[in-house]
Protein backbone atom coordinates (compact mmCIF):
# COMPACT_ATOMS: atom_id res chain seq x y z
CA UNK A 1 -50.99 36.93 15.68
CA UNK A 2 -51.73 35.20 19.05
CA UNK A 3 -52.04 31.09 18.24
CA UNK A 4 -52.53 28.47 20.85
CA UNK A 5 -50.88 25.84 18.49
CA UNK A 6 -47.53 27.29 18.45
CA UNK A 7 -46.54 29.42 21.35
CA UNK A 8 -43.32 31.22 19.19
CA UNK A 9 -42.49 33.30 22.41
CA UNK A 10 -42.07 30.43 24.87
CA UNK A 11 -40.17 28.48 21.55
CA UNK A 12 -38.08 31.57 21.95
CA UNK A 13 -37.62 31.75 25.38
CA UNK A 14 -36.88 27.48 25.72
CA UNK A 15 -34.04 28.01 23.48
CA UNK A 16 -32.55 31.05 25.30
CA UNK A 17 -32.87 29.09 28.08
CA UNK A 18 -31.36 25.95 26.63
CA UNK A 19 -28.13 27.95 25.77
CA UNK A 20 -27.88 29.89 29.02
CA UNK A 21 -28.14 26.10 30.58
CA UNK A 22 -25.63 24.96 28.43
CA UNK A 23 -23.03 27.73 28.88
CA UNK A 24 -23.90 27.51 32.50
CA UNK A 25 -22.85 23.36 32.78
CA UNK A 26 -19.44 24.35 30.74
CA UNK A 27 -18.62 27.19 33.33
CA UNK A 28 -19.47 25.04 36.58
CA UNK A 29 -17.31 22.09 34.91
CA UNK A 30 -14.58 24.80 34.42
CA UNK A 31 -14.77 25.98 38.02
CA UNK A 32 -14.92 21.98 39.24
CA UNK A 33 -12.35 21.19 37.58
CA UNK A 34 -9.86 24.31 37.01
CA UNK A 35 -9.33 23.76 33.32
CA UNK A 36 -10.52 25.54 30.34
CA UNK A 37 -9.48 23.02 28.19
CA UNK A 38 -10.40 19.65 29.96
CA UNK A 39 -11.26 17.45 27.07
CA UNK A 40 -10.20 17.53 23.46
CA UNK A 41 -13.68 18.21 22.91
CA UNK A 42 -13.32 21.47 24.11
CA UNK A 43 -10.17 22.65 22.41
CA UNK A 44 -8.71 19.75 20.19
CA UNK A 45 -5.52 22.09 19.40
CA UNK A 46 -4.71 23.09 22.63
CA UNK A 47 -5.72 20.03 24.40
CA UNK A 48 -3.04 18.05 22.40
CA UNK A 49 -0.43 20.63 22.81
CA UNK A 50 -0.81 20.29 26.82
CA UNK A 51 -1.00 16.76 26.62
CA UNK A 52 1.96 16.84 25.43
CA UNK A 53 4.02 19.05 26.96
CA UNK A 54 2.57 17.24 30.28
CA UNK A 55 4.24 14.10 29.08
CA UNK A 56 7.15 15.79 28.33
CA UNK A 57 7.35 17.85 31.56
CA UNK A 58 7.01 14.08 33.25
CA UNK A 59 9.95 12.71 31.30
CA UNK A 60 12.07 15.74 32.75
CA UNK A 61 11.06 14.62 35.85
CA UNK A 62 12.67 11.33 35.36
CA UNK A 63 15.87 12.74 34.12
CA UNK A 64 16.05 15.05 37.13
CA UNK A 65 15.45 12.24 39.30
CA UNK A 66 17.81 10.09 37.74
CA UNK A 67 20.31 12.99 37.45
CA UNK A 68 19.86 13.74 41.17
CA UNK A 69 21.19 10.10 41.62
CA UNK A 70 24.09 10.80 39.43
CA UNK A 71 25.16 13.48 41.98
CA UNK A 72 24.47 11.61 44.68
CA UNK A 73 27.21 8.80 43.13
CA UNK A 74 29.40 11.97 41.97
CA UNK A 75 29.52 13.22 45.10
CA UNK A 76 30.24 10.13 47.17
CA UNK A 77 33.57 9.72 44.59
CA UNK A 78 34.88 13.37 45.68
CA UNK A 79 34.26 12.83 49.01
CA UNK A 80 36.50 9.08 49.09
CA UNK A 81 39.02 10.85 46.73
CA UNK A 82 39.52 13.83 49.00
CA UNK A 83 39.79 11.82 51.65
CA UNK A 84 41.89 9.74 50.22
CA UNK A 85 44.41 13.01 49.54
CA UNK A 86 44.40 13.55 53.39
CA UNK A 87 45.38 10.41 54.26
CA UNK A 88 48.05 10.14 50.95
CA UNK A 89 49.53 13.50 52.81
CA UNK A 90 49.70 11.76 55.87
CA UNK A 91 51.79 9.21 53.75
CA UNK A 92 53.85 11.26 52.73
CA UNK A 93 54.38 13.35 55.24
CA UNK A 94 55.61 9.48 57.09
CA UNK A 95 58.03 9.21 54.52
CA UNK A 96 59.55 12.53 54.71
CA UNK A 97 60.11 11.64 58.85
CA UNK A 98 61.83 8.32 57.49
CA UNK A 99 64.48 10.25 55.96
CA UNK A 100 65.99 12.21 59.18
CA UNK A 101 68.89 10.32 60.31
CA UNK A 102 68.22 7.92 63.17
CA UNK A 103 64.51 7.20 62.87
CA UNK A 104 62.81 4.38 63.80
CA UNK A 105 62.03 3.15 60.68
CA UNK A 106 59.95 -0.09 61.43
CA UNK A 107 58.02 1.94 63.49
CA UNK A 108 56.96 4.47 61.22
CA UNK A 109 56.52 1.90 58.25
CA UNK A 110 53.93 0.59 61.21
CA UNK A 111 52.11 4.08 60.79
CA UNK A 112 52.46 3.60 57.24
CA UNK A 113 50.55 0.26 57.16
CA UNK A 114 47.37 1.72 58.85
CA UNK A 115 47.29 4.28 56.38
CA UNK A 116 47.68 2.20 53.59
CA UNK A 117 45.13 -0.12 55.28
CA UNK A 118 43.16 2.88 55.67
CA UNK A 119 43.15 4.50 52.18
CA UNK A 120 42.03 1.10 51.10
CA UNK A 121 38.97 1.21 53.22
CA UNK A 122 38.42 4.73 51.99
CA UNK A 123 38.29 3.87 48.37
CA UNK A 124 36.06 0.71 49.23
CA UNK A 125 33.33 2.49 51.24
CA UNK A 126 33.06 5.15 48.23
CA UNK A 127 30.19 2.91 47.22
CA UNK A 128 26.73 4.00 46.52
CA UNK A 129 23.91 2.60 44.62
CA UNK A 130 26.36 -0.31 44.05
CA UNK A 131 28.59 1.94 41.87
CA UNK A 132 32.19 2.57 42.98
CA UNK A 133 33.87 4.96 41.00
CA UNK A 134 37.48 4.85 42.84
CA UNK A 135 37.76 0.88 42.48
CA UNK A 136 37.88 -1.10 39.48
CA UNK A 137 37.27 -4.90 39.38
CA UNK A 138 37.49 -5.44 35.47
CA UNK A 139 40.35 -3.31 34.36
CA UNK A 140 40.12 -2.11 30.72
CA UNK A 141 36.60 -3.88 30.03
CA UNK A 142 34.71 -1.60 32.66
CA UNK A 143 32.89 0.61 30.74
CA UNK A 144 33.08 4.78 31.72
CA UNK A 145 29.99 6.18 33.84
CA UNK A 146 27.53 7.42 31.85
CA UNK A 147 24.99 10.05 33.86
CA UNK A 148 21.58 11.37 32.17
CA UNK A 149 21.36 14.96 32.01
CA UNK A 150 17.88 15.77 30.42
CA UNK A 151 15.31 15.28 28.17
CA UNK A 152 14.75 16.80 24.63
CA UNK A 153 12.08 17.09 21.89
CA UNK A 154 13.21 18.05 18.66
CA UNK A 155 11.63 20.40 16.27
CA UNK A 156 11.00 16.67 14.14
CA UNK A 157 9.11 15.54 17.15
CA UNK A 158 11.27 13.00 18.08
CA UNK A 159 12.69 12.59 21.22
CA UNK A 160 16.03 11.63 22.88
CA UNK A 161 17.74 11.16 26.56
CA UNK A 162 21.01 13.25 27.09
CA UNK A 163 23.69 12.18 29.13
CA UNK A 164 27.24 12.58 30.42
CA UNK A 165 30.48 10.25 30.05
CA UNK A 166 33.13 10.53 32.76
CA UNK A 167 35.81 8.56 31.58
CA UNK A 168 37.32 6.15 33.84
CA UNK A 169 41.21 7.29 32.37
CA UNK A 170 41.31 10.87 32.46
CA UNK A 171 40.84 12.62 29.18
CA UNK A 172 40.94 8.79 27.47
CA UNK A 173 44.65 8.45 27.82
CA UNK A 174 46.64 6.11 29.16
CA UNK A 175 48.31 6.77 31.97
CA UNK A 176 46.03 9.02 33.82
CA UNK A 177 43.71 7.37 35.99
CA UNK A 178 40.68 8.24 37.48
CA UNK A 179 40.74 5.13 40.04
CA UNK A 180 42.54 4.77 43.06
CA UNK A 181 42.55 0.40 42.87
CA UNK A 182 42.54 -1.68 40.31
CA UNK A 183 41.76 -5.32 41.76
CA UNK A 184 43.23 -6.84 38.08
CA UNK A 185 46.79 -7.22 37.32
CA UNK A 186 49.02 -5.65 36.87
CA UNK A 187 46.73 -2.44 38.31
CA UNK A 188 47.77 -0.25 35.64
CA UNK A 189 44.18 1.26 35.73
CA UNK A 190 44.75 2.45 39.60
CA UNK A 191 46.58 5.47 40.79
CA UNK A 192 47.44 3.70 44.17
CA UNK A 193 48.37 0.29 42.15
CA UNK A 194 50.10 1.54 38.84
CA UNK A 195 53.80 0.96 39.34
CA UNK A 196 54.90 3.57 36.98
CA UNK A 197 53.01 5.97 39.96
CA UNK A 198 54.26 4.39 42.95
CA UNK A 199 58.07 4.72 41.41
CA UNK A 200 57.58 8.39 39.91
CA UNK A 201 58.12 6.69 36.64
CA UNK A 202 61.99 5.84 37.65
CA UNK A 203 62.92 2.76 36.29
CA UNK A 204 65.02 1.34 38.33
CA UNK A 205 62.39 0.38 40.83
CA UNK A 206 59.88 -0.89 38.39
CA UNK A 207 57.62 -2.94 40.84
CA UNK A 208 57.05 -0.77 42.70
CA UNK A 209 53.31 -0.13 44.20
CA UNK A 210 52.01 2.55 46.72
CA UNK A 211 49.37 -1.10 47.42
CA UNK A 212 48.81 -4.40 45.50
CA UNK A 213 45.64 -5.17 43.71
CA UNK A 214 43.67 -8.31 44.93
CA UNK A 215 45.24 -9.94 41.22
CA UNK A 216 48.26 -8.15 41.65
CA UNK A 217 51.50 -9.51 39.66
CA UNK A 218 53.89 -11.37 42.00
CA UNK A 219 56.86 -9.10 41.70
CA UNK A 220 54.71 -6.09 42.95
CA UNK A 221 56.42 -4.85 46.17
CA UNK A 222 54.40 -2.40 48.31
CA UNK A 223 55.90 0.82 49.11
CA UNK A 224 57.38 0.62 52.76
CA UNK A 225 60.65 1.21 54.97
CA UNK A 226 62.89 -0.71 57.20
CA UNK A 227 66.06 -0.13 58.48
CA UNK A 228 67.41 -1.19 55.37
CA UNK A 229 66.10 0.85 53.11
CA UNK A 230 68.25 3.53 51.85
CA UNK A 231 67.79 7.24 51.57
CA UNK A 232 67.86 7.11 47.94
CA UNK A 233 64.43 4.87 48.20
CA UNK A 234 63.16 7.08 50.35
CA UNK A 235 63.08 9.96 48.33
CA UNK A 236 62.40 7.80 45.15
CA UNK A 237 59.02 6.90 47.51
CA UNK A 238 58.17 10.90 48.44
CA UNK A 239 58.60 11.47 44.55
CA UNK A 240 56.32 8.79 43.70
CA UNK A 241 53.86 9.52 46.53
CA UNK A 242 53.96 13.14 44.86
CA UNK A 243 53.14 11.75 41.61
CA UNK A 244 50.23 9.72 42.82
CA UNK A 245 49.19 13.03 45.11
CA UNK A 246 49.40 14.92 41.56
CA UNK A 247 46.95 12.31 40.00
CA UNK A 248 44.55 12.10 43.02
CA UNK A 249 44.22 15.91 42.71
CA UNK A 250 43.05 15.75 39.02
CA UNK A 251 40.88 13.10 39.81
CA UNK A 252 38.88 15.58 42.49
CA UNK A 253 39.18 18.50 40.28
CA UNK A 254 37.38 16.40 37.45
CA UNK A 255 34.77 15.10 40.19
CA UNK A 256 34.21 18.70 41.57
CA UNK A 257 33.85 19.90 38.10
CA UNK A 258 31.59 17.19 37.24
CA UNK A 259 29.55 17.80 40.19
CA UNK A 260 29.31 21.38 39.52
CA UNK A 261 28.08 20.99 35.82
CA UNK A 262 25.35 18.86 37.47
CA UNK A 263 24.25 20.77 40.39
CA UNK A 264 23.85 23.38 36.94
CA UNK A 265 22.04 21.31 35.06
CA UNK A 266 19.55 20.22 38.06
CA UNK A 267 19.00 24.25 38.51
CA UNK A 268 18.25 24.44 34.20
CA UNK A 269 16.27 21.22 34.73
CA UNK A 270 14.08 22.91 37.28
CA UNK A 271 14.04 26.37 35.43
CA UNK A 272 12.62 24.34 32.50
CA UNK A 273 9.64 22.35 34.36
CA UNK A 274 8.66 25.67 35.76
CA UNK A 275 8.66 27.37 32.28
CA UNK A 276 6.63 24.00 30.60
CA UNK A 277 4.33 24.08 33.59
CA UNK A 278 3.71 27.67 32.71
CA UNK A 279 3.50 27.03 29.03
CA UNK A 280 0.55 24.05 29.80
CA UNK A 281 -1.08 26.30 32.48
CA UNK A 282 -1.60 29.47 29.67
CA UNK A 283 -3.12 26.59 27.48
CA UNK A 284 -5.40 24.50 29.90
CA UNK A 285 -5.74 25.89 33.48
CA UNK A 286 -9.40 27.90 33.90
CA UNK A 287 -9.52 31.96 34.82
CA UNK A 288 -11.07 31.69 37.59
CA UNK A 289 -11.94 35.39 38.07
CA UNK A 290 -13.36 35.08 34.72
CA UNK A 291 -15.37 32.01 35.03
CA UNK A 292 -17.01 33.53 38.89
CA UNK A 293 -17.68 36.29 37.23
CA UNK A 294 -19.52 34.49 33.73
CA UNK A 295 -21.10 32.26 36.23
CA UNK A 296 -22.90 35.03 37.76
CA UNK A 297 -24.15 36.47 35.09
CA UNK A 298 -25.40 33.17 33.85
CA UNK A 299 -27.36 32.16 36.88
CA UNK A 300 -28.96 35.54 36.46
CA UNK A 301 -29.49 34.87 32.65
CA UNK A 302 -31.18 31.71 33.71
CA UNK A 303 -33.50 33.65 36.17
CA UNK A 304 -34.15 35.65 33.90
CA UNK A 305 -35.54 33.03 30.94
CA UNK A 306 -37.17 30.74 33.30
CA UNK A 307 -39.32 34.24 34.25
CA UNK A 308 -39.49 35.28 30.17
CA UNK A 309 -40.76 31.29 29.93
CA UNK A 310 -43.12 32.04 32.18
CA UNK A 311 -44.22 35.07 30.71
CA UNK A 312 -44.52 33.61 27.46
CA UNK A 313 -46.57 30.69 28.72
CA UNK A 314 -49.03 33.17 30.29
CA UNK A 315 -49.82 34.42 26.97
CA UNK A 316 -52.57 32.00 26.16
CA UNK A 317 -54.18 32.27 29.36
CA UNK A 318 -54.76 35.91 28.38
CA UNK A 319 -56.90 34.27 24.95
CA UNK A 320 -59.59 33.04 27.82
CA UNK A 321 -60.51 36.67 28.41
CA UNK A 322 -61.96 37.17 24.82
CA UNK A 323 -64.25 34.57 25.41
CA UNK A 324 -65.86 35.63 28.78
């Protein structure tokens, strides 16, 4: 039946073409914009899976950031407290001189000053960020450094920060410290300003102090030699500088351990964005072998309808001939 009413051919051929159109927008929009899944319009599923593990990728980003700054700080503490060893052997080494027979004595306790002088500028500078992990200004009430470590979603889909304590008295005992000064008195939270450490724990020279804190208690008394000090002093003064040399040294194992548990979790951190990135890329990102390829055949499905439309529409020009 040939009717000039209702051309069912061309209908036919308009809504090929239609789809072909259609199909051919969606793959140029892929192409443009490299994602299969751009909208939740076109997958609502996988489109809030993405979005989601995009946020979360971004909140990893922040704890890697703000765990880079933690090593940063970290390692600014081992650096002042392994410093601070050299110059503590130095110290000692001063002390072990004293006790020859015959010394000058004021003039090595000169020596002895700079370095003291000197380990105190050490353990000042260790400052960064305005954090300074070897020097304590508020004694007991400073609270221990706390250093974010990552991000996590749990299978509830809540969320939560991790992070790190290093406690400011090694392994939360007393006794221990993980600071070289304490400014408060009596600078029992200090290696270099606990008097049990300066004396070795002997108690005959109680008030004793390898340096004073800035709110030091009066009796403190500076480790130091003259020519009156006697030999038993002197080695009372090696056996406490050994003691504080002994604390220093846990200190910058706990540091360098700290520091390597973090240059660890920076290396996991990474390992992880890579794997989420991979995880939203599988979900969103476009094949763009696939799409080129679709394209093409699309633009040659559209040449082809636009010529079916056009043979379609040339039907009813043929109806002229039976009327000549």
């Amino acid at each position: 039946m040939v009717s000039i009413i209702t051309n069912r051919s061309a209908m036919a051929g308009l809504a090929t073409l239609r789809t072909v159109d259609r199909n051919l927008q969606t793959s140029q929009a892929h192409i443009a914009s490299g994602y299969r899944v751009g909208t939740a319009a076109d997958n609502a599923a996988y489109w809030s899976i993405a979005t989601t593990m995009h946020s979360d990728d971004r909140a990893m980003a922040a704890a890697q950031d703000a765990l880079g700054l933690g090593a940063a700080t970290v390692d600014v503490a081992y650096t002042g407290m392994s410093s601070a060893i050299d110059v503590m052997d130095q110290f000692k080494a001063k002390l072990v001189a004293a006790r020859e027979p015959g010394v000058d004595r004021d003039k090595i306790n000169a020596e002895m000053i700079q370095l003291r002088n000197q380990l105190r500028s050490i353990a000042e500078s260790a400052n960064f960020n305005g954090q300074n992990w070897l020097v304590t200004q508020d004694g007991t009430n400073e609270p221990d450094r706390e250093l974010v470590t990552g991000f996590v979603r749990n299978a509830d889909g809540t969320v939560r920060v991790t992070s790190q304590t290093y406690s400011t008295l090694m392994d939360g005992s007393f006794g221990a410290p993980t600071r070289l000064i304490d400014e408060t008195s009596p600078g029992m939270y200090g290696i270099l300003t606990q008097p049990a450490a300066a004396s070795g724990w002997d108690v005959s020279f109680p008030n004793w102090v390898f340096m004073v804190g800035k709110d030091a208690w009066p009796l403190a008394r500076e480790m130091g030699v003259s020519s009156a000090t006697t030999d038993q002093e002197i080695d009372t003064m090696i056996t406490g500088t050994e003691f504080m040399l002994q604390q220093m040294q846990s200190a910058a194992s706990r540091l360098g351990s700290l520091a390597s548990g973090i240059a660890l979790q920076g290396g996991f951190l990474q390992d992880l964005r890579d794997a989420t990135a991979r995880g939203i890329s599988r979900l969103r990102d476009a094949d763009m072998n696939e799409e080129s390829t679709r394209l093409k055949a699309l633009q040659v499905q559209e040449q082809l309808g636009v010529q079916a439309l056009s043979i379609a529409n040339g039907n009813a020009d043929n109806v002229l001939q039976l009327f000549r």
